[in-house]
N, C-alpha and C. Protein backbone atom coordinates (compact mmCIF):
# COMPACT_ATOMS: atom_id res chain seq x y z
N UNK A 1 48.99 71.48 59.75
CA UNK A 1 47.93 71.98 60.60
C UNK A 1 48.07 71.46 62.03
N UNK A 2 48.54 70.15 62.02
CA UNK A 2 48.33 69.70 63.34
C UNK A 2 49.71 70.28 64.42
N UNK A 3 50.74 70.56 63.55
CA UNK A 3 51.74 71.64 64.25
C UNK A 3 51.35 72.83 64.67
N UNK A 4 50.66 73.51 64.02
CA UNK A 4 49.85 74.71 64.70
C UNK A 4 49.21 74.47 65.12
N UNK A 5 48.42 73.69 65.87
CA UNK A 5 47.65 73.06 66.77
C UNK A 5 48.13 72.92 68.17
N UNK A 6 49.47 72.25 67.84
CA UNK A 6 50.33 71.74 69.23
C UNK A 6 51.14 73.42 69.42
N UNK A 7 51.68 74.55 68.48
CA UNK A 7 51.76 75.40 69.11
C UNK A 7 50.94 75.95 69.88
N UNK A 8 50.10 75.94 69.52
CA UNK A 8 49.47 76.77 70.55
C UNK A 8 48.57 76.12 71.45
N UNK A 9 48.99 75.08 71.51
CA UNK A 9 48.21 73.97 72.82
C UNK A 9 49.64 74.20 74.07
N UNK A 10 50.78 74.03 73.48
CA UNK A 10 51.86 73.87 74.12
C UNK A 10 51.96 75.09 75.11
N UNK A 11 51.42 76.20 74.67
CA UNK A 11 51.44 77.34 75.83
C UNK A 11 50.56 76.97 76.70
N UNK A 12 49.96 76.09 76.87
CA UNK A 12 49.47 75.93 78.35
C UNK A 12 49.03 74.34 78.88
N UNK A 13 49.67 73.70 77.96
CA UNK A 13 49.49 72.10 77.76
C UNK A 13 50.86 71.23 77.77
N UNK A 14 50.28 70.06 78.29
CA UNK A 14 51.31 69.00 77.47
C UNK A 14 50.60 68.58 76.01
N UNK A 15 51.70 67.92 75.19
CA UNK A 15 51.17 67.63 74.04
C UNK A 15 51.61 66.17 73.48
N UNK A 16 50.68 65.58 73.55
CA UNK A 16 50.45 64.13 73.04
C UNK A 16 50.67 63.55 71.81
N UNK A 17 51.05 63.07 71.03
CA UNK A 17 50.41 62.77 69.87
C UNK A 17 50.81 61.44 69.42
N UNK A 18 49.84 60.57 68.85
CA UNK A 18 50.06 59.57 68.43
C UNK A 18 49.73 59.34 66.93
N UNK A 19 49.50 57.66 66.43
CA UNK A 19 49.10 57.59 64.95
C UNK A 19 50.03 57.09 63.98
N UNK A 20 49.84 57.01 63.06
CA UNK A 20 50.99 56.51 61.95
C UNK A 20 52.23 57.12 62.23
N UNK A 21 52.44 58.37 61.99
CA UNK A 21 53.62 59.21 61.73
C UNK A 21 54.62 58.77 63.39
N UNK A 22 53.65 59.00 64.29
CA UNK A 22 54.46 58.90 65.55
C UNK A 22 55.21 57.38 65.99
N UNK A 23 54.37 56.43 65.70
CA UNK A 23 54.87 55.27 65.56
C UNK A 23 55.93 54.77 65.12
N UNK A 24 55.86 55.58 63.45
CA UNK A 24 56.75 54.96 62.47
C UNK A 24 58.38 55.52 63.11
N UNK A 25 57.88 56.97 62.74
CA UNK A 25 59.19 57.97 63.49
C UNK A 25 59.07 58.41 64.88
N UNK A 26 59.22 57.65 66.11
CA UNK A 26 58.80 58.44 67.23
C UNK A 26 59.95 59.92 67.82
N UNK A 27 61.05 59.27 67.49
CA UNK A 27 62.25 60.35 67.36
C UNK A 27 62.16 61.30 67.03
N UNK A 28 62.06 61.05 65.57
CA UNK A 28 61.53 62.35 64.57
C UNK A 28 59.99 63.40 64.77
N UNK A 29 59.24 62.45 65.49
CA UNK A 29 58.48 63.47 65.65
C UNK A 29 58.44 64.32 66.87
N UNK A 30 59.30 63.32 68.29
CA UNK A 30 59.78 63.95 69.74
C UNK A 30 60.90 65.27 69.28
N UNK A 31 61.53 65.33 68.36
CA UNK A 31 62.61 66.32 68.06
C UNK A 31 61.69 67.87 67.87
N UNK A 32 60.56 67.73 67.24
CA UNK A 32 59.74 68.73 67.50
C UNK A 32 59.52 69.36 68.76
N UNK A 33 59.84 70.97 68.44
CA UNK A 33 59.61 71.44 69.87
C UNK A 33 58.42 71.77 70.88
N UNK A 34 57.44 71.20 69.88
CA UNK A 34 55.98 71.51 70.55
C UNK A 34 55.43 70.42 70.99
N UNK A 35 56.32 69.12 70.53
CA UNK A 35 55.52 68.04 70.87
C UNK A 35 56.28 67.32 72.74
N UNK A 36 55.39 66.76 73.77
CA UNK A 36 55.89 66.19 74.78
C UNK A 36 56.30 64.76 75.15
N UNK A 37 55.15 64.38 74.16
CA UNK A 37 55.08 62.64 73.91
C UNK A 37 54.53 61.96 72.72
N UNK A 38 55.37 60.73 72.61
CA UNK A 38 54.48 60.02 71.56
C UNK A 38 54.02 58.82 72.29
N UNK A 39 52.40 58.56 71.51
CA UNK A 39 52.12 57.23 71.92
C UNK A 39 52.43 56.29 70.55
N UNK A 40 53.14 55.61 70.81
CA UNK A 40 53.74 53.87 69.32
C UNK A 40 52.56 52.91 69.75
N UNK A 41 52.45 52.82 68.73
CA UNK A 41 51.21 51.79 68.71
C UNK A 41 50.06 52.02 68.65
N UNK A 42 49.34 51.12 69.45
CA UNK A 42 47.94 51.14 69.86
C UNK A 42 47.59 52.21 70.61
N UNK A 43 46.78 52.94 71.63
CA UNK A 43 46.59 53.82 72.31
C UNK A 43 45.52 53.71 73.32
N UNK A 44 44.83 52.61 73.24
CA UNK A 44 43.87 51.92 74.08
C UNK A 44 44.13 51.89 75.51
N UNK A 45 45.39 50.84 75.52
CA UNK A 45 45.73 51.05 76.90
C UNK A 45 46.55 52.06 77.61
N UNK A 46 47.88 52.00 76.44
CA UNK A 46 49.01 53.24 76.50
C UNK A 46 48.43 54.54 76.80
N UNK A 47 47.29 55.37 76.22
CA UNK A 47 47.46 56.50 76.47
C UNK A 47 46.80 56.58 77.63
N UNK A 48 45.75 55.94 78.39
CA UNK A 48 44.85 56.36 79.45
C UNK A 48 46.38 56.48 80.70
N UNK A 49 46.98 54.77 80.37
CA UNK A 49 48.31 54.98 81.56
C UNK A 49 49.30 56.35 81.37
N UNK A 50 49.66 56.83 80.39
CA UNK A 50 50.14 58.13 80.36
C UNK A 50 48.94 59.66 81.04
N UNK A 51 48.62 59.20 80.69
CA UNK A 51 47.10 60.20 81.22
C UNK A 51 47.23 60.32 82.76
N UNK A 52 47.19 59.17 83.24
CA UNK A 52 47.00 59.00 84.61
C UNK A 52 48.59 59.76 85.29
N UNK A 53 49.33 58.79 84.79
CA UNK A 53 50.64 59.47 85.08
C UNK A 53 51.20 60.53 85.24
N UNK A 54 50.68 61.15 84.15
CA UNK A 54 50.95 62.97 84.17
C UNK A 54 49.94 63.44 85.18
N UNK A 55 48.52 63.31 85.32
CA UNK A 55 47.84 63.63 86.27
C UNK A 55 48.67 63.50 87.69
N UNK A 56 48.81 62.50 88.19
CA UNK A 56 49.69 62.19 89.37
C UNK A 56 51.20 62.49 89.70
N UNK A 57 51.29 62.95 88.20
CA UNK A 57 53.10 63.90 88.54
C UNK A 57 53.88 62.54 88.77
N UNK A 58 53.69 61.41 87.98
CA UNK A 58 54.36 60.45 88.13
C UNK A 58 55.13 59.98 87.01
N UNK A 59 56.01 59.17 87.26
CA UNK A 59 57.12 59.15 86.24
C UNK A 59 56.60 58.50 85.38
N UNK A 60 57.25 58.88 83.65
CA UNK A 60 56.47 57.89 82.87
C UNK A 60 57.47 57.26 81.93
N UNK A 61 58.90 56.85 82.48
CA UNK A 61 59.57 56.28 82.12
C UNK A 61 59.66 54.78 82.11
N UNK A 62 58.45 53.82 82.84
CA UNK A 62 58.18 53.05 82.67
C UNK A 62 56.90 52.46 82.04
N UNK A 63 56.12 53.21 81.12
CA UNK A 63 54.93 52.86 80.61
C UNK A 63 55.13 52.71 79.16
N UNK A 64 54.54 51.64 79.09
CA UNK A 64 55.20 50.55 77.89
C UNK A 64 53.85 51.64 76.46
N UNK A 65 55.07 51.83 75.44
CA UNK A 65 54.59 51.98 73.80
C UNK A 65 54.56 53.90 73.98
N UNK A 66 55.74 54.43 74.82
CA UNK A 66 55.47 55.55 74.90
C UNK A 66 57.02 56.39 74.31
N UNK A 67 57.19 57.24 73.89
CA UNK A 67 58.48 58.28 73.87
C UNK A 67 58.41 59.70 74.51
N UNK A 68 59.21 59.85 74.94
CA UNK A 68 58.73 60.85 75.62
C UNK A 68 60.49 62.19 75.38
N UNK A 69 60.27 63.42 75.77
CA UNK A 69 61.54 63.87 76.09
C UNK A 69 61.68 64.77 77.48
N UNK A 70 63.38 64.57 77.83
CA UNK A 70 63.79 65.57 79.10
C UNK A 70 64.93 66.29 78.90
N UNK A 71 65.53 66.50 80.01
CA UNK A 71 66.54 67.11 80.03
C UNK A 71 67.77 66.41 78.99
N UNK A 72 67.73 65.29 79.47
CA UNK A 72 68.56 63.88 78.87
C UNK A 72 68.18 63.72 77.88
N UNK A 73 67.78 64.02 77.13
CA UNK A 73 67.41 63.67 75.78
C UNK A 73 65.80 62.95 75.50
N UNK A 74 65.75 62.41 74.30
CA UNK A 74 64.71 61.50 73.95
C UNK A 74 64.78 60.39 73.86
N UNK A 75 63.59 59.70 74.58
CA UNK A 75 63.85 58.29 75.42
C UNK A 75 62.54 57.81 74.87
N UNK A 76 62.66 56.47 74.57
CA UNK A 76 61.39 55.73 73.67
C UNK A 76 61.81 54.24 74.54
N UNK A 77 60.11 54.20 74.93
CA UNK A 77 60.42 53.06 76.32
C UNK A 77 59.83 51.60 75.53
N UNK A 78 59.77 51.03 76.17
CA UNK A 78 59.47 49.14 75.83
C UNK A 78 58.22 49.43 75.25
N UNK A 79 57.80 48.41 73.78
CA UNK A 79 56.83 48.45 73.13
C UNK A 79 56.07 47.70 74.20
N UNK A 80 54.79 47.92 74.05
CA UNK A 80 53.68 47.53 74.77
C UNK A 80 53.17 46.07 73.82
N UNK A 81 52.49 45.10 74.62
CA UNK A 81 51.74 43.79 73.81
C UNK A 81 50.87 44.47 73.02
N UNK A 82 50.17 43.99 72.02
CA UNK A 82 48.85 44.50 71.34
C UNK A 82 47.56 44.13 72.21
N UNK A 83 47.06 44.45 71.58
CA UNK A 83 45.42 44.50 72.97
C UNK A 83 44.53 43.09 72.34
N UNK A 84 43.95 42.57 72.70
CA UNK A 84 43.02 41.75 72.38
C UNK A 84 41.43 42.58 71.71
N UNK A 85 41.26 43.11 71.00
CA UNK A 85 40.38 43.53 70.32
C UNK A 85 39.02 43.02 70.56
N UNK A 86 38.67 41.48 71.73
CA UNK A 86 37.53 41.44 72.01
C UNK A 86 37.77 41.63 73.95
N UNK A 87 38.52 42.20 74.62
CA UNK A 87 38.72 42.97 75.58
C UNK A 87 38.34 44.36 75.61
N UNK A 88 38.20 44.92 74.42
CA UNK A 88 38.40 46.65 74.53
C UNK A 88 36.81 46.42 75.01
N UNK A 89 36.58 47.78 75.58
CA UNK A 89 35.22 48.04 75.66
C UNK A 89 34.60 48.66 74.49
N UNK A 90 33.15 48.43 74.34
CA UNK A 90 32.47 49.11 73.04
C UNK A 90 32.36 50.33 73.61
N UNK A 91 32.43 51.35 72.09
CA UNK A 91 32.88 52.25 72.07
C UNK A 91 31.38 53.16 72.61
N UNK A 92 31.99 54.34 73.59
CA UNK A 92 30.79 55.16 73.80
C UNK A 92 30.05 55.96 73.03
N UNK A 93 29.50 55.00 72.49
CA UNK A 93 28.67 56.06 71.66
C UNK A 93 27.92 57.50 72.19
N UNK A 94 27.06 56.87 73.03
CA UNK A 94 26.42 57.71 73.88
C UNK A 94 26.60 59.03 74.38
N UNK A 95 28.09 59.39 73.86
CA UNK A 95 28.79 60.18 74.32
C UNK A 95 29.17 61.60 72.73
N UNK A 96 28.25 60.99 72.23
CA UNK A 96 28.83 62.23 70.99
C UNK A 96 27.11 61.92 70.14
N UNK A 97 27.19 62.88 69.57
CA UNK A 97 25.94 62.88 68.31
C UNK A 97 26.06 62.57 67.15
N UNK A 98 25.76 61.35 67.06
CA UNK A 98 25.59 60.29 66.00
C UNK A 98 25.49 60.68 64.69
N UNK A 99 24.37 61.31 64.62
CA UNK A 99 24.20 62.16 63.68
C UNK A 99 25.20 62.56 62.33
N UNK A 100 26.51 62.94 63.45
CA UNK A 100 27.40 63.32 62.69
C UNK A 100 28.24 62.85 61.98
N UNK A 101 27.87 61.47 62.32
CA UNK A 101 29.19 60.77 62.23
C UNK A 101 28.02 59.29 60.58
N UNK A 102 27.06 59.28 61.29
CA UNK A 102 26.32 58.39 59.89
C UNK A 102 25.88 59.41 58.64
N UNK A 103 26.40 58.29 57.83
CA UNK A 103 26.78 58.91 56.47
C UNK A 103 25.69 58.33 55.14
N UNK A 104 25.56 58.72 53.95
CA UNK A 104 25.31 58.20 53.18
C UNK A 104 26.49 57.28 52.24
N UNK A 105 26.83 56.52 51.63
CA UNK A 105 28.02 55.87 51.59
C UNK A 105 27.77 54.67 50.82
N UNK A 106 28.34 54.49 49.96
CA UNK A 106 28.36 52.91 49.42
C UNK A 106 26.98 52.42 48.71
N UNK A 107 25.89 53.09 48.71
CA UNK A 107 24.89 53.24 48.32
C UNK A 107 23.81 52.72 49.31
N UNK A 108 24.20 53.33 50.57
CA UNK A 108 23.56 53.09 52.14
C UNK A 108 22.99 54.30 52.40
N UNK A 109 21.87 54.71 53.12
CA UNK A 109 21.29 55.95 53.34
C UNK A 109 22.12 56.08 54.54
N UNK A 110 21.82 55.31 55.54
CA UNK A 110 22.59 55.52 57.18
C UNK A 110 23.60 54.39 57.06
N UNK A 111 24.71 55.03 57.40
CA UNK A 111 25.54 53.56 57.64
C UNK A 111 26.99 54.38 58.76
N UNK A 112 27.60 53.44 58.83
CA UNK A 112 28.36 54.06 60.00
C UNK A 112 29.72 53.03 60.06
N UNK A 113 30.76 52.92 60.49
CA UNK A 113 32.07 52.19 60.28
C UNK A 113 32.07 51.78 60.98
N UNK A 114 32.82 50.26 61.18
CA UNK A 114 33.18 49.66 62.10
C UNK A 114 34.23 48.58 62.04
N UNK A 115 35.22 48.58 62.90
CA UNK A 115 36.25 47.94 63.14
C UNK A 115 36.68 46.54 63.34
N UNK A 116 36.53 45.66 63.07
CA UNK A 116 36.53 44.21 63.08
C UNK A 116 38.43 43.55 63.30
N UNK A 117 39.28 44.01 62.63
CA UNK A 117 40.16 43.30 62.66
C UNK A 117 41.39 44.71 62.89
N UNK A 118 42.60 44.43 63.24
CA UNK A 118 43.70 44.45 62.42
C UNK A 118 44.68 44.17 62.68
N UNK A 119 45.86 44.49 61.35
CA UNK A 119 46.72 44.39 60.83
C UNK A 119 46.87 43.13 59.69
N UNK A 120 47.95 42.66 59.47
CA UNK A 120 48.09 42.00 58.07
C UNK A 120 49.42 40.87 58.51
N UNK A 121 49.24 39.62 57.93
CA UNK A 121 50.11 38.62 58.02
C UNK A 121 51.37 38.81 57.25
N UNK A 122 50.99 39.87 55.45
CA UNK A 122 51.74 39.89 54.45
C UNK A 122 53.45 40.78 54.66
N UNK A 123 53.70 40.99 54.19
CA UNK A 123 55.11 42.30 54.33
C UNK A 123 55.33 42.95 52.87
N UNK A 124 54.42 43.45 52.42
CA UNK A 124 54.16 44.22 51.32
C UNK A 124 55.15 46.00 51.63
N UNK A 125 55.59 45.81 50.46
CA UNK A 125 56.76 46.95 50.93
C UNK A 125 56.51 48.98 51.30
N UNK A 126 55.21 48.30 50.22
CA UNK A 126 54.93 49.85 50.32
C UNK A 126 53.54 50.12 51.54
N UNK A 127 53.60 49.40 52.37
CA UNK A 127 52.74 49.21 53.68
C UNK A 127 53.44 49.87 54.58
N UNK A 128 52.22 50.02 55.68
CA UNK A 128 53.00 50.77 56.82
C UNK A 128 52.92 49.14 58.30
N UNK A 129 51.76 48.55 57.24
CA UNK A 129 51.59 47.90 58.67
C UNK A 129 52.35 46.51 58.75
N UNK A 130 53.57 46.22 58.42
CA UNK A 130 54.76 45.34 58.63
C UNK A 130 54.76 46.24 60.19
N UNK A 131 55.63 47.51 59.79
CA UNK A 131 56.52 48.00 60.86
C UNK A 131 55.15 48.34 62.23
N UNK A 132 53.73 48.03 61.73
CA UNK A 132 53.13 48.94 63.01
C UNK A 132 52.74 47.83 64.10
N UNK A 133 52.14 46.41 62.85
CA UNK A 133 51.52 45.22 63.60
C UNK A 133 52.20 44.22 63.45
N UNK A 134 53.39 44.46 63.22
CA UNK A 134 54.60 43.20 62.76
C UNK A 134 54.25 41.83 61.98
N UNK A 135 53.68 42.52 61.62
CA UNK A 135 52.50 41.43 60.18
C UNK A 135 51.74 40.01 61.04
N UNK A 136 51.20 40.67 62.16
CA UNK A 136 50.09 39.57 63.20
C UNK A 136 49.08 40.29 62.94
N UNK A 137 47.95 40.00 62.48
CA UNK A 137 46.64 39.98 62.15
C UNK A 137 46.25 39.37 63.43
N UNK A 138 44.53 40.23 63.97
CA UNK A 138 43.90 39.98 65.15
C UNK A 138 42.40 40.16 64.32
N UNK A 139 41.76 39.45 65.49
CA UNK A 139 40.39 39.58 64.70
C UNK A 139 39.20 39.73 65.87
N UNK A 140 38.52 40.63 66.15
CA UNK A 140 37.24 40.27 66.73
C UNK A 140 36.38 38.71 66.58
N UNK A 141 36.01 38.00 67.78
CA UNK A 141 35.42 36.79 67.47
C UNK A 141 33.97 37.36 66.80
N UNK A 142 33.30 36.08 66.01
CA UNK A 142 32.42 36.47 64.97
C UNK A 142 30.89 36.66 65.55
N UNK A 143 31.22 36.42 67.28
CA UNK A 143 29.81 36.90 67.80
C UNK A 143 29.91 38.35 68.34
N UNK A 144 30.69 38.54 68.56
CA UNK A 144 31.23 39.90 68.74
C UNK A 144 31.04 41.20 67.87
N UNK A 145 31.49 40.58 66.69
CA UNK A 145 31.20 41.45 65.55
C UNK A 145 29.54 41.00 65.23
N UNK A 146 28.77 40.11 65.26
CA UNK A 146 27.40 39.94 64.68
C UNK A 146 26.80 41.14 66.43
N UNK A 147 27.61 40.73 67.62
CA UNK A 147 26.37 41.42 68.66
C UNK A 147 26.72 43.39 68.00
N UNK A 148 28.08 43.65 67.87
CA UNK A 148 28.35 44.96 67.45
C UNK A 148 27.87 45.46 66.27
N UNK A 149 27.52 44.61 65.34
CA UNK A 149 26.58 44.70 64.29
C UNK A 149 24.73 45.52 64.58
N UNK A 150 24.48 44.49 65.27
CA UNK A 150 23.38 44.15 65.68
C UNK A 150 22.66 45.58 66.34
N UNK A 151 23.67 46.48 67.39
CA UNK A 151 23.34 46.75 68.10
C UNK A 151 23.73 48.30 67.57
N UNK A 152 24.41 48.51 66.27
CA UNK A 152 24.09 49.52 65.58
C UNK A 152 23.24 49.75 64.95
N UNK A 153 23.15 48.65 64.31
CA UNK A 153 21.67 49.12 63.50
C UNK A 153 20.74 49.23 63.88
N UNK A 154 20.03 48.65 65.35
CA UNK A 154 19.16 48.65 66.01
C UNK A 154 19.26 49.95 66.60
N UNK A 155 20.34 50.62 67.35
CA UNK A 155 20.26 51.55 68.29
C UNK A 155 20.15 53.34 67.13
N UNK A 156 20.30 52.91 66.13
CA UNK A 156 20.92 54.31 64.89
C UNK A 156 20.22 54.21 63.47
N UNK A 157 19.37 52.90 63.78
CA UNK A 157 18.49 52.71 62.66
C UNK A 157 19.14 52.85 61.27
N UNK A 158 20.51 51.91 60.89
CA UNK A 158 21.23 52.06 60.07
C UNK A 158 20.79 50.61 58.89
N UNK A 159 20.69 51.29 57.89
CA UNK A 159 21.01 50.35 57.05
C UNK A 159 22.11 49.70 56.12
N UNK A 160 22.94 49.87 56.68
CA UNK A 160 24.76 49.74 56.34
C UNK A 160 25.67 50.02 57.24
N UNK A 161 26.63 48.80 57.11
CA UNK A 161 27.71 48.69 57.95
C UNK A 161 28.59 48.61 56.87
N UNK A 162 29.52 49.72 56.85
CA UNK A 162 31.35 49.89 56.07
C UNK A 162 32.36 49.27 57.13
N UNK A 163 32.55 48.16 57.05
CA UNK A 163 33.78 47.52 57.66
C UNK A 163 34.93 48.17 57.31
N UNK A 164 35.88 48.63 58.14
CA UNK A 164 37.07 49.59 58.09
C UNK A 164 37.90 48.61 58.77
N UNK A 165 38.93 47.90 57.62
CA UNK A 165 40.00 46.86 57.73
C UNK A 165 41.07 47.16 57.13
N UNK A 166 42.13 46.71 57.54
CA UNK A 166 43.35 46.51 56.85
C UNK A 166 43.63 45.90 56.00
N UNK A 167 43.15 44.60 56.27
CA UNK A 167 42.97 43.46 55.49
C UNK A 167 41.92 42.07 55.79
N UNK A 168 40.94 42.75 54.99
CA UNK A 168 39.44 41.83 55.11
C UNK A 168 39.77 39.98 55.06
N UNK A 169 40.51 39.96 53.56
CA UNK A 169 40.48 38.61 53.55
C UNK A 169 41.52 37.67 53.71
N UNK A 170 41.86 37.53 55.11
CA UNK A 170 43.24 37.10 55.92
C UNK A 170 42.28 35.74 56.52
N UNK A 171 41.67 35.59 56.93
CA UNK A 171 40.94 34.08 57.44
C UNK A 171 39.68 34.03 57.15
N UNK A 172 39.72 33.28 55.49
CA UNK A 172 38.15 33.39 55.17
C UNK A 172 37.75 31.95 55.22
N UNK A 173 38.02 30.75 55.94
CA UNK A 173 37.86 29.89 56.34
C UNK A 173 36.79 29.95 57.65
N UNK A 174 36.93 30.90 57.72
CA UNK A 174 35.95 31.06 59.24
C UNK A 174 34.87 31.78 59.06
């Protein structure tokens, strides 16, 4: 589906795509003829700097966690650092209808997901996240996650939070 998507985005677009698949295979998925770029990795910082870049008709052969193709072939540039996860900004909510997105779940009337950590220390074979987070586990600090807590349930009147982790119990000392 998401190939017929990029066809017919590609008639009048560039086409982006990131995520598991692009990461793992960025080659394999640049060899596609509908696709323009991949973002590897994270996408936090990487894609806004590609964003900008193409806006400005500027080269994007130096923006780190990207593949891209030209004339010359397909070119996959310097992995980017991982982001600090209590740097990102909280997410805009404000900006979409909630509604849609809180669920019944887990035996929660309203509840809604949220992101606390990732990746994994382990190298479990049938994982993806050796090759994505090179088995470094990151974590939101624990006031961070209690203020991001806090300020869902208050603002969405939720009674459940589904933590969406990779791997929950990597530092349960803390």
């Amino acid at each position: 589906m998401a190939l017929k998507i990029s066809k017919i985005a590609k008639k009048n677009s560039t086409v982006v795509w990131g995520g598991v698949h692009s990461t793992l295979l960025p080659k394999q998925t640049l060899e596609n003829e509908f696709i323009d770029y991949v973002v590897i990795g994270e996408g936090e910082i990487t894609f806004p700097n590609l964003i900008r870049a193409l806006k400005k008709k500027n080269q994007t052969n130096r923006i780190k966690g990207i593949g891209y193709k030209d004339s010359q072939g397909i070119h996959i540039n310097e992995a980017p650092n991982y982001v600090d996860l209590n740097n990102l900004p909280d997410l805009p909510y404000h900006l979409l209808d909630m509604n849609k997105y809180i669920s019944k779940r887990d035996g929660f009337q309203r509840c809604l997901t949220l992101e606390t950590s990732r990746g994994c220390p382990h190298n479990c074979n049938f994982c993806s996240n050796p090759v994505i987070h090179k088995r470094k586990w990151r974590s939101l600090d624990a006031e961070n996650i209690v203020r991001k807590i806090n300020y869902l349930q208050y603002k969405f009147d939720l009674d459940g939070i589904v933590f969406q982790e990779d791997n929950f119990f990597v530092n349960i000392k803390e």
